[in-house]
C-alpha atoms as a PDB file:
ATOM      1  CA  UNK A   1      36.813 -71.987  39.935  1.00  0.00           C
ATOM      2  CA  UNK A   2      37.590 -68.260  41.597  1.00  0.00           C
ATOM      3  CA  UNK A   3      40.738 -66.736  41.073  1.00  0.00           C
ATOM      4  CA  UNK A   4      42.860 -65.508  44.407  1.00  0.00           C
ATOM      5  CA  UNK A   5      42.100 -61.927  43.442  1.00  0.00           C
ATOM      6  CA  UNK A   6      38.152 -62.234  43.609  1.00  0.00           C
ATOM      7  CA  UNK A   7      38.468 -61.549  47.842  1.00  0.00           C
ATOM      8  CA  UNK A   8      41.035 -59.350  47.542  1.00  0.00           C
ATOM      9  CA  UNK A   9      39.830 -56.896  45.100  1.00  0.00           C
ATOM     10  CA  UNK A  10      37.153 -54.629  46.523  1.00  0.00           C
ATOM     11  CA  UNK A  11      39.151 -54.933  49.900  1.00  0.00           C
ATOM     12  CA  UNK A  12      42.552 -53.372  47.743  1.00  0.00           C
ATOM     13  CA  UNK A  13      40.199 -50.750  46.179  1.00  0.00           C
ATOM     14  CA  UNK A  14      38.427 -49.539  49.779  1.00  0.00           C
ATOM     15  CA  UNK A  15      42.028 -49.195  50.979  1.00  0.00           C
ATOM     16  CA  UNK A  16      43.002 -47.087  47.755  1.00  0.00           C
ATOM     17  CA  UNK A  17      39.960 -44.762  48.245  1.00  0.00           C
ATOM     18  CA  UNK A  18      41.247 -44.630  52.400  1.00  0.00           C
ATOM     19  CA  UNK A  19      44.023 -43.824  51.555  1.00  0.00           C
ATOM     20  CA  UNK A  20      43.383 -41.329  48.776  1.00  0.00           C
ATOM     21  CA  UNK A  21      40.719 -39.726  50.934  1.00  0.00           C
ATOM     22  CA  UNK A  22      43.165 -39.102  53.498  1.00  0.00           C
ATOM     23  CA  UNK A  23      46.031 -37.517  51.227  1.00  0.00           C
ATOM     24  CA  UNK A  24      42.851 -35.720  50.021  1.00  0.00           C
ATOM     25  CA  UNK A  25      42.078 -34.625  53.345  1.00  0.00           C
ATOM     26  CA  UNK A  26      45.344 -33.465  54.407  1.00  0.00           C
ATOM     27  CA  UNK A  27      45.995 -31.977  50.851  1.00  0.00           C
ATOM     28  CA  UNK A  28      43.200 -29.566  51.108  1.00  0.00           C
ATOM     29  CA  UNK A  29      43.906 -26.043  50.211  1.00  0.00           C
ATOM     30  CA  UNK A  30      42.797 -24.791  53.630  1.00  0.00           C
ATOM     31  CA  UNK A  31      45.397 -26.895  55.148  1.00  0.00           C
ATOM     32  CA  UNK A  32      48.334 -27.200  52.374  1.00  0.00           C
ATOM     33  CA  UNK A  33      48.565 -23.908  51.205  1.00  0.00           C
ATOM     34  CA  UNK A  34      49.291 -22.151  55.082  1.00  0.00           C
ATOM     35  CA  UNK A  35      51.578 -24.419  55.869  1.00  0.00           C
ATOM     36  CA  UNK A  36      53.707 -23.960  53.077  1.00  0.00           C
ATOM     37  CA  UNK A  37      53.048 -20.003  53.805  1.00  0.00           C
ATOM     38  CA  UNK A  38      53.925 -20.379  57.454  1.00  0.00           C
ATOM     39  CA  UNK A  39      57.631 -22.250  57.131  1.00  0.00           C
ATOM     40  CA  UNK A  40      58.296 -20.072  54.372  1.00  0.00           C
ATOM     41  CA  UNK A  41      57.954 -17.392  56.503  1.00  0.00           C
ATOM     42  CA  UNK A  42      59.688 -19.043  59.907  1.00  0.00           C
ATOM     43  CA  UNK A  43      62.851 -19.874  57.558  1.00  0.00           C
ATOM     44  CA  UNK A  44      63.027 -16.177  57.396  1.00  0.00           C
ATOM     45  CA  UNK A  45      61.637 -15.237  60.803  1.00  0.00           C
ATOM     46  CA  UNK A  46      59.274 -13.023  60.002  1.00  0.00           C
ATOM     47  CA  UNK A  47      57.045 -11.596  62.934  1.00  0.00           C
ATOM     48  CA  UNK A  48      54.137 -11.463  61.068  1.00  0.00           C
ATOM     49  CA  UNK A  49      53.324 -15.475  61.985  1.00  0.00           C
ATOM     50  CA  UNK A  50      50.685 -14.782  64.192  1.00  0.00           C
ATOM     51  CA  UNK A  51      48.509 -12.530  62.425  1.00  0.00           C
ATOM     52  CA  UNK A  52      49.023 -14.097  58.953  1.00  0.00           C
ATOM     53  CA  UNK A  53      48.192 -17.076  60.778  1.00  0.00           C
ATOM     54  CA  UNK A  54      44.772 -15.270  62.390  1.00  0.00           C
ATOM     55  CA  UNK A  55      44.152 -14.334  58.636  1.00  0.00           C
ATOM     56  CA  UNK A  56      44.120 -17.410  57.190  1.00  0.00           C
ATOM     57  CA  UNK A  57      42.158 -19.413  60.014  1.00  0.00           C
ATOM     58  CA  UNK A  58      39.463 -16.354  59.464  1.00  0.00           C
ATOM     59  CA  UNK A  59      39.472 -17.135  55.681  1.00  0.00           C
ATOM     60  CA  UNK A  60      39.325 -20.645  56.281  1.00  0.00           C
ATOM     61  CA  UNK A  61      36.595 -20.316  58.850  1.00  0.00           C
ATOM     62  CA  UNK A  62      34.775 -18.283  56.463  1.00  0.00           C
ATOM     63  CA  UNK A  63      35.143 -20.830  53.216  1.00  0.00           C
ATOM     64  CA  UNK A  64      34.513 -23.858  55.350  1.00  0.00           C
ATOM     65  CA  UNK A  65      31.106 -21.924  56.900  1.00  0.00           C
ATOM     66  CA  UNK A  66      30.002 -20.721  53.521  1.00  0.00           C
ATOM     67  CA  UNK A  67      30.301 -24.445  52.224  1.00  0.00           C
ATOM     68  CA  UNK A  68      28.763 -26.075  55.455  1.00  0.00           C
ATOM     69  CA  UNK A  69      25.527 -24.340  54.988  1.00  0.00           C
ATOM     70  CA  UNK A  70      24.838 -24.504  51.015  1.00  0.00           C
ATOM     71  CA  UNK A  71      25.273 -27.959  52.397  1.00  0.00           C
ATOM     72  CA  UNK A  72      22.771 -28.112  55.463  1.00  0.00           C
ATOM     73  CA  UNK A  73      20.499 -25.990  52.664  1.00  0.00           C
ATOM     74  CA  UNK A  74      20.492 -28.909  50.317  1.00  0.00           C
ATOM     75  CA  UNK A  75      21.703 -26.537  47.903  1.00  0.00           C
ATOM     76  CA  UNK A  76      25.049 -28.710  47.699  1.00  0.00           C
ATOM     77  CA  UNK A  77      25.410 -32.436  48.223  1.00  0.00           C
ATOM     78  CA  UNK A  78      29.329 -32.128  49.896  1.00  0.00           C
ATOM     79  CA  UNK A  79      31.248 -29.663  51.024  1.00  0.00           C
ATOM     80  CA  UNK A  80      33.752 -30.625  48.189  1.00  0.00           C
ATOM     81  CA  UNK A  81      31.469 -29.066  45.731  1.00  0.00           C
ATOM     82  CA  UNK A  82      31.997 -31.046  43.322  1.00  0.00           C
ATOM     83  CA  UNK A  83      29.163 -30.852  41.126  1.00  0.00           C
ATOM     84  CA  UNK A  84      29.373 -27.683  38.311  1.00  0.00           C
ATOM     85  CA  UNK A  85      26.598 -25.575  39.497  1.00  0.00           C
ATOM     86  CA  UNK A  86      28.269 -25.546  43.507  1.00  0.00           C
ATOM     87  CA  UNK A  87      31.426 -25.120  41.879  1.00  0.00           C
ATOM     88  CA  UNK A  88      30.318 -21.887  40.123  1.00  0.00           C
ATOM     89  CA  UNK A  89      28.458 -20.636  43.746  1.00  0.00           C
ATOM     90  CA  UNK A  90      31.937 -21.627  45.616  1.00  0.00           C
ATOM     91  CA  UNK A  91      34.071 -19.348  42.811  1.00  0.00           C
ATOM     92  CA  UNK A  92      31.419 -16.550  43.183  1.00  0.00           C
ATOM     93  CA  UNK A  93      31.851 -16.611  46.857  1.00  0.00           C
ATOM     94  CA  UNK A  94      35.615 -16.997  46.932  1.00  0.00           C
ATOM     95  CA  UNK A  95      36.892 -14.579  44.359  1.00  0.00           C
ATOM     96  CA  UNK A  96      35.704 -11.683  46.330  1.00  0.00           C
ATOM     97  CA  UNK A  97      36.499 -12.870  49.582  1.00  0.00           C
ATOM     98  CA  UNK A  98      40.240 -13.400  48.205  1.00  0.00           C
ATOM     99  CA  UNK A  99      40.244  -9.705  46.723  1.00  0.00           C
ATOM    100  CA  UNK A 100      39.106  -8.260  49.998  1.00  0.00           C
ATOM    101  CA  UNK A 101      41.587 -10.286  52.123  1.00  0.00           C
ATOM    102  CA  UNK A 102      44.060  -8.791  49.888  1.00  0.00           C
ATOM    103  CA  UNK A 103      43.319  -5.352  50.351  1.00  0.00           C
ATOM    104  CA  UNK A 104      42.677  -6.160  53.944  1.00  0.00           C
ATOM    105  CA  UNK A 105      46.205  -7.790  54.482  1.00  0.00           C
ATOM    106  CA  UNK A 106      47.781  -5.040  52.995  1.00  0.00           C
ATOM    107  CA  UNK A 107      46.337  -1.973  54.154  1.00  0.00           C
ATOM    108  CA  UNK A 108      45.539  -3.471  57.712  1.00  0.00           C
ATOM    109  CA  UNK A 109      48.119  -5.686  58.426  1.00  0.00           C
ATOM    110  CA  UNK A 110      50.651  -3.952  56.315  1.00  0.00           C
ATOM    111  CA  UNK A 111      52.084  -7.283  54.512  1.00  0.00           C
ATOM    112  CA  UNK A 112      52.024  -6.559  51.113  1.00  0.00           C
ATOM    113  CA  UNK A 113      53.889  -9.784  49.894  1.00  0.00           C
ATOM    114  CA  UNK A 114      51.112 -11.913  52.080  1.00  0.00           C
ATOM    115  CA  UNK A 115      48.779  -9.644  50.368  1.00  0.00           C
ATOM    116  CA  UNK A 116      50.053 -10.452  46.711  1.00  0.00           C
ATOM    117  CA  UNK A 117      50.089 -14.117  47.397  1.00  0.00           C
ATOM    118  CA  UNK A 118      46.554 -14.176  48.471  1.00  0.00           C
ATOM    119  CA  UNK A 119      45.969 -12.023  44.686  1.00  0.00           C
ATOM    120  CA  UNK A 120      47.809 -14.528  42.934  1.00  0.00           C
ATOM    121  CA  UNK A 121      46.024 -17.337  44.881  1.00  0.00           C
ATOM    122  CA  UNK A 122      43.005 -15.730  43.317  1.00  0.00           C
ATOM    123  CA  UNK A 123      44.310 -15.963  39.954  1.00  0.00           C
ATOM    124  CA  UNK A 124      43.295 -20.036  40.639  1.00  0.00           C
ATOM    125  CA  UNK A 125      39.911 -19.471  41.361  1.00  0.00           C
ATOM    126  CA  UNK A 126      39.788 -16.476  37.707  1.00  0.00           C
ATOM    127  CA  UNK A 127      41.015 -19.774  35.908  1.00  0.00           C
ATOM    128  CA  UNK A 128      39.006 -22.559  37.439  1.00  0.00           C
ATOM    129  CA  UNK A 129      35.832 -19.779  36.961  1.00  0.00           C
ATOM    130  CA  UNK A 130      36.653 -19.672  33.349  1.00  0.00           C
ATOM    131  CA  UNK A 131      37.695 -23.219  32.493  1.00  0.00           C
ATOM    132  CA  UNK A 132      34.122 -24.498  34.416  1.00  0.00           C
ATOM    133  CA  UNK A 133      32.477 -24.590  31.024  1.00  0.00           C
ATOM    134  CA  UNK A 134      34.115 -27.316  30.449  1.00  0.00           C
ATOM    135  CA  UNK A 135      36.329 -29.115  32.549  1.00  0.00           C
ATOM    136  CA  UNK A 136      36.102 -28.696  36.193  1.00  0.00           C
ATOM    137  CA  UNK A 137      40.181 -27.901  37.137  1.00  0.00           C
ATOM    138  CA  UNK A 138      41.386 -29.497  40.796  1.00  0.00           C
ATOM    139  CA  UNK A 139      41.440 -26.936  43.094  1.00  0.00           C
ATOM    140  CA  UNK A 140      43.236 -29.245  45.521  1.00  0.00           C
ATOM    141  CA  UNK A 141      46.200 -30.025  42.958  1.00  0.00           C
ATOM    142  CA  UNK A 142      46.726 -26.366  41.858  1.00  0.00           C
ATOM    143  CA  UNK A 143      46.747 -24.871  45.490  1.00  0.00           C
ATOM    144  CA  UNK A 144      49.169 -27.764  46.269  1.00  0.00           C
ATOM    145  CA  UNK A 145      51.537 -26.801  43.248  1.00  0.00           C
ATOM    146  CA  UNK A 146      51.027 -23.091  44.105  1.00  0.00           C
ATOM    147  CA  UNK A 147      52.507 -24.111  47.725  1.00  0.00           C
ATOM    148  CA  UNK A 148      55.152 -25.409  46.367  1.00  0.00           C
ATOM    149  CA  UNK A 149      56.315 -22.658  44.179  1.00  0.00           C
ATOM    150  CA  UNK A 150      55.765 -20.577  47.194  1.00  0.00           C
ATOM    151  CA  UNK A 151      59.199 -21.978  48.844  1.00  0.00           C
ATOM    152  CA  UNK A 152      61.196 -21.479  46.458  1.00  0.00           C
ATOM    153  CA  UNK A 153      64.140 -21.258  46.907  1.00  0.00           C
ATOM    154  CA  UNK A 154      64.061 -23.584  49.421  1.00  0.00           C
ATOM    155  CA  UNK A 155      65.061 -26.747  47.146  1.00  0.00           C
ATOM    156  CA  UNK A 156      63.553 -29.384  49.980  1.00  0.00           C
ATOM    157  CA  UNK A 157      60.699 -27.749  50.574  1.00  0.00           C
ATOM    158  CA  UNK A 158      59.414 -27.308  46.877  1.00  0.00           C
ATOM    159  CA  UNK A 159      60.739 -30.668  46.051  1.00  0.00           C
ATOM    160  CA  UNK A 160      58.748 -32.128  49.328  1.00  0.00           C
ATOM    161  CA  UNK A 161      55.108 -30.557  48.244  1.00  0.00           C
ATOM    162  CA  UNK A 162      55.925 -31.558  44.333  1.00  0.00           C
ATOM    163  CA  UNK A 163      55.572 -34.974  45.516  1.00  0.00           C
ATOM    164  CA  UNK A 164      52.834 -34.191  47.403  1.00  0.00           C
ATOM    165  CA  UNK A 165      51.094 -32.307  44.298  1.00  0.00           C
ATOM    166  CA  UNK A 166      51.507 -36.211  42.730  1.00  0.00           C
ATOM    167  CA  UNK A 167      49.952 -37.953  45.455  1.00  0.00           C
ATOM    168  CA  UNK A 168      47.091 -35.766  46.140  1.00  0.00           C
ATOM    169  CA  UNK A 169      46.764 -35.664  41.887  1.00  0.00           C
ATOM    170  CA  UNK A 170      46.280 -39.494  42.590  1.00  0.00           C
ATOM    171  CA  UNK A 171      43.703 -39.275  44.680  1.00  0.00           C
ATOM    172  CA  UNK A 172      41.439 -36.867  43.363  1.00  0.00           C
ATOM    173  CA  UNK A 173      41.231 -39.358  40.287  1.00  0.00           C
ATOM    174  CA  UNK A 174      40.987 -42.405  42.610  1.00  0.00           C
ATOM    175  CA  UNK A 175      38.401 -40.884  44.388  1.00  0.00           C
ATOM    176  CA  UNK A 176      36.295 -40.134  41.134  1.00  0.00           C
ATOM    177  CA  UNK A 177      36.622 -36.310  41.880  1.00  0.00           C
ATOM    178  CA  UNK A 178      38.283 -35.296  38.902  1.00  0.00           C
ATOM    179  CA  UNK A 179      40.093 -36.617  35.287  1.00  0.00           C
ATOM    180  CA  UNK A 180      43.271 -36.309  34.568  1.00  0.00           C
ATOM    181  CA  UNK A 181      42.707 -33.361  32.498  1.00  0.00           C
ATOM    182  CA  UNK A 182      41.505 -31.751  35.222  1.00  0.00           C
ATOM    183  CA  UNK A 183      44.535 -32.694  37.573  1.00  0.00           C
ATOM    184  CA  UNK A 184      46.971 -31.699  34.662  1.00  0.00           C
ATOM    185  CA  UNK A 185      44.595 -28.049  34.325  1.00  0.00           C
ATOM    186  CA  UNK A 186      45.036 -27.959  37.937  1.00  0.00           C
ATOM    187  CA  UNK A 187      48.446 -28.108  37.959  1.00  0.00           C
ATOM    188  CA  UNK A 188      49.292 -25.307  35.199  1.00  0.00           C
ATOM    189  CA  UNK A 189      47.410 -23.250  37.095  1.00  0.00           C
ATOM    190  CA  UNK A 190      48.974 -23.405  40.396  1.00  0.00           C
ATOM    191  CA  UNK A 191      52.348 -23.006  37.883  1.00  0.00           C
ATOM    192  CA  UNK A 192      50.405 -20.067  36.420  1.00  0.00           C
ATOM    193  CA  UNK A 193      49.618 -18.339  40.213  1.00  0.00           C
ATOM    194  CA  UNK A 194      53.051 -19.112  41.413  1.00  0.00           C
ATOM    195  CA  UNK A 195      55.211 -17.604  38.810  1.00  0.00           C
ATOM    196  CA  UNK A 196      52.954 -14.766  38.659  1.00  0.00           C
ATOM    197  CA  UNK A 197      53.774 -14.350  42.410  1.00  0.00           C
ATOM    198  CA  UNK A 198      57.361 -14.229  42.089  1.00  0.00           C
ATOM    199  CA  UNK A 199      57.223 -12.132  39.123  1.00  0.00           C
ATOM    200  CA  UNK A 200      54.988  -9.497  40.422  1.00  0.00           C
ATOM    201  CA  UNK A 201      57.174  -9.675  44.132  1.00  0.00           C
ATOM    202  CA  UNK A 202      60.769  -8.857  41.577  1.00  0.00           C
ATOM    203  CA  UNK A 203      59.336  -6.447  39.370  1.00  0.00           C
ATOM    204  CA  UNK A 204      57.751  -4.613  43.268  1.00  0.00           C
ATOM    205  CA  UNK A 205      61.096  -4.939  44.855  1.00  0.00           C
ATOM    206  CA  UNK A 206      63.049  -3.317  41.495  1.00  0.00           C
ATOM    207  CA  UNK A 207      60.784  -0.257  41.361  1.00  0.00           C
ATOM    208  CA  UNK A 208      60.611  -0.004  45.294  1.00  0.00           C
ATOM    209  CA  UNK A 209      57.290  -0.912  45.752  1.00  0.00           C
ATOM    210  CA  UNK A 210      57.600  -3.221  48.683  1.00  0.00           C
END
């Protein structure tokens, strides 16, 4: 005789994975991480929206064109690049593209603390490169905690993405993407990037750096 749950399993497990892939979705990096930059900035009204806004959709354009054709190559099997070997040609491609961004930011732009946020952000992809031997750290989950750091001290708004560092910590495990080492690495090393942030932007502002 079948138990109630024999129906109702794989249907409760495809909804997990929907659901997880659309946190995942809307927890990307590309998407998280300059939205959390762009109301920390309009809480402060900075005029610098629009082009820090042009900077990251040209970043973004750039990471999601890079990953798009390794794809289309059959170099990578998703854009997620999950597998070690395309997460190694994704770090090699992004670490320089985050140091010239920097620079770029600000020398061209002249917005030094965007410019030292994009550094730190860096600092991610340093640790994921190194840590690749052997674990493969969540990008998604440590850009997410970065974000959050990045409002303080806006109480809501850190307390807001925290919860969404949990969810989208969920669903990189539900949808076989990482472990939960990986999630926990992932998250010590958006903690890592964030208070190096707000370390490097105090110890700027006391010697009159910025």
């Amino acid at each position: 005789m079948s138990t109630p749950t024999d129906g109702t399993q794989p249907t409760t497990v495809l909804l997990h994975e929907r659901v997880a892939r659309g946190i995942s979705i809307v927890g990307h990096p590309l998407c998280l991480l300059p939205a959390s930059t762009f109301t920390a900035m309009a809480r402060q009204e900075r005029p610098e929206l629009l082009a820090v806004a042009i900077a990251f959709l040209l970043l973004g354009g750039l990471i999601t064109v890079y990953s798009t054709y390794r794809v289309q190559q059959g170099r990578w099997q998703h854009v997620d690049a999950s597998i070690p070997h395309e997460r190694r040609d994704l770090h090699h491609f992004i670490l320089p593209l985050l140091v010239i961004s920097s620079l770029l930011t600000g020398w061209l732009l002249h917005l030094p603390v965007v410019a030292l946020g994009i550094a730190t952000a860096g600092l991610i992809v340093l640790i994921a490169k190194l840590c690749l031997r052997w674990f493969k750290l969540s990008h998604h989950v440590a850009f997410a905690t970065f974000a959050a750091i990045l409002q303080w001290p806006f109480l809501p708004g850190v307390l807001l993405i925290a919860f969404a560092v949990f969810l989208i910590g969920w669903s990189r495990i539900v949808l076989h993407r990482h472990q939960p080492i990986e999630v926990c690495a992932g998250t010590l090393a958006g903690i890592m990037a964030g208070s190096m942030f707000w370390l490097s932007l105090f110890a700027c502002r006391q010697f009159d750096w910025l």
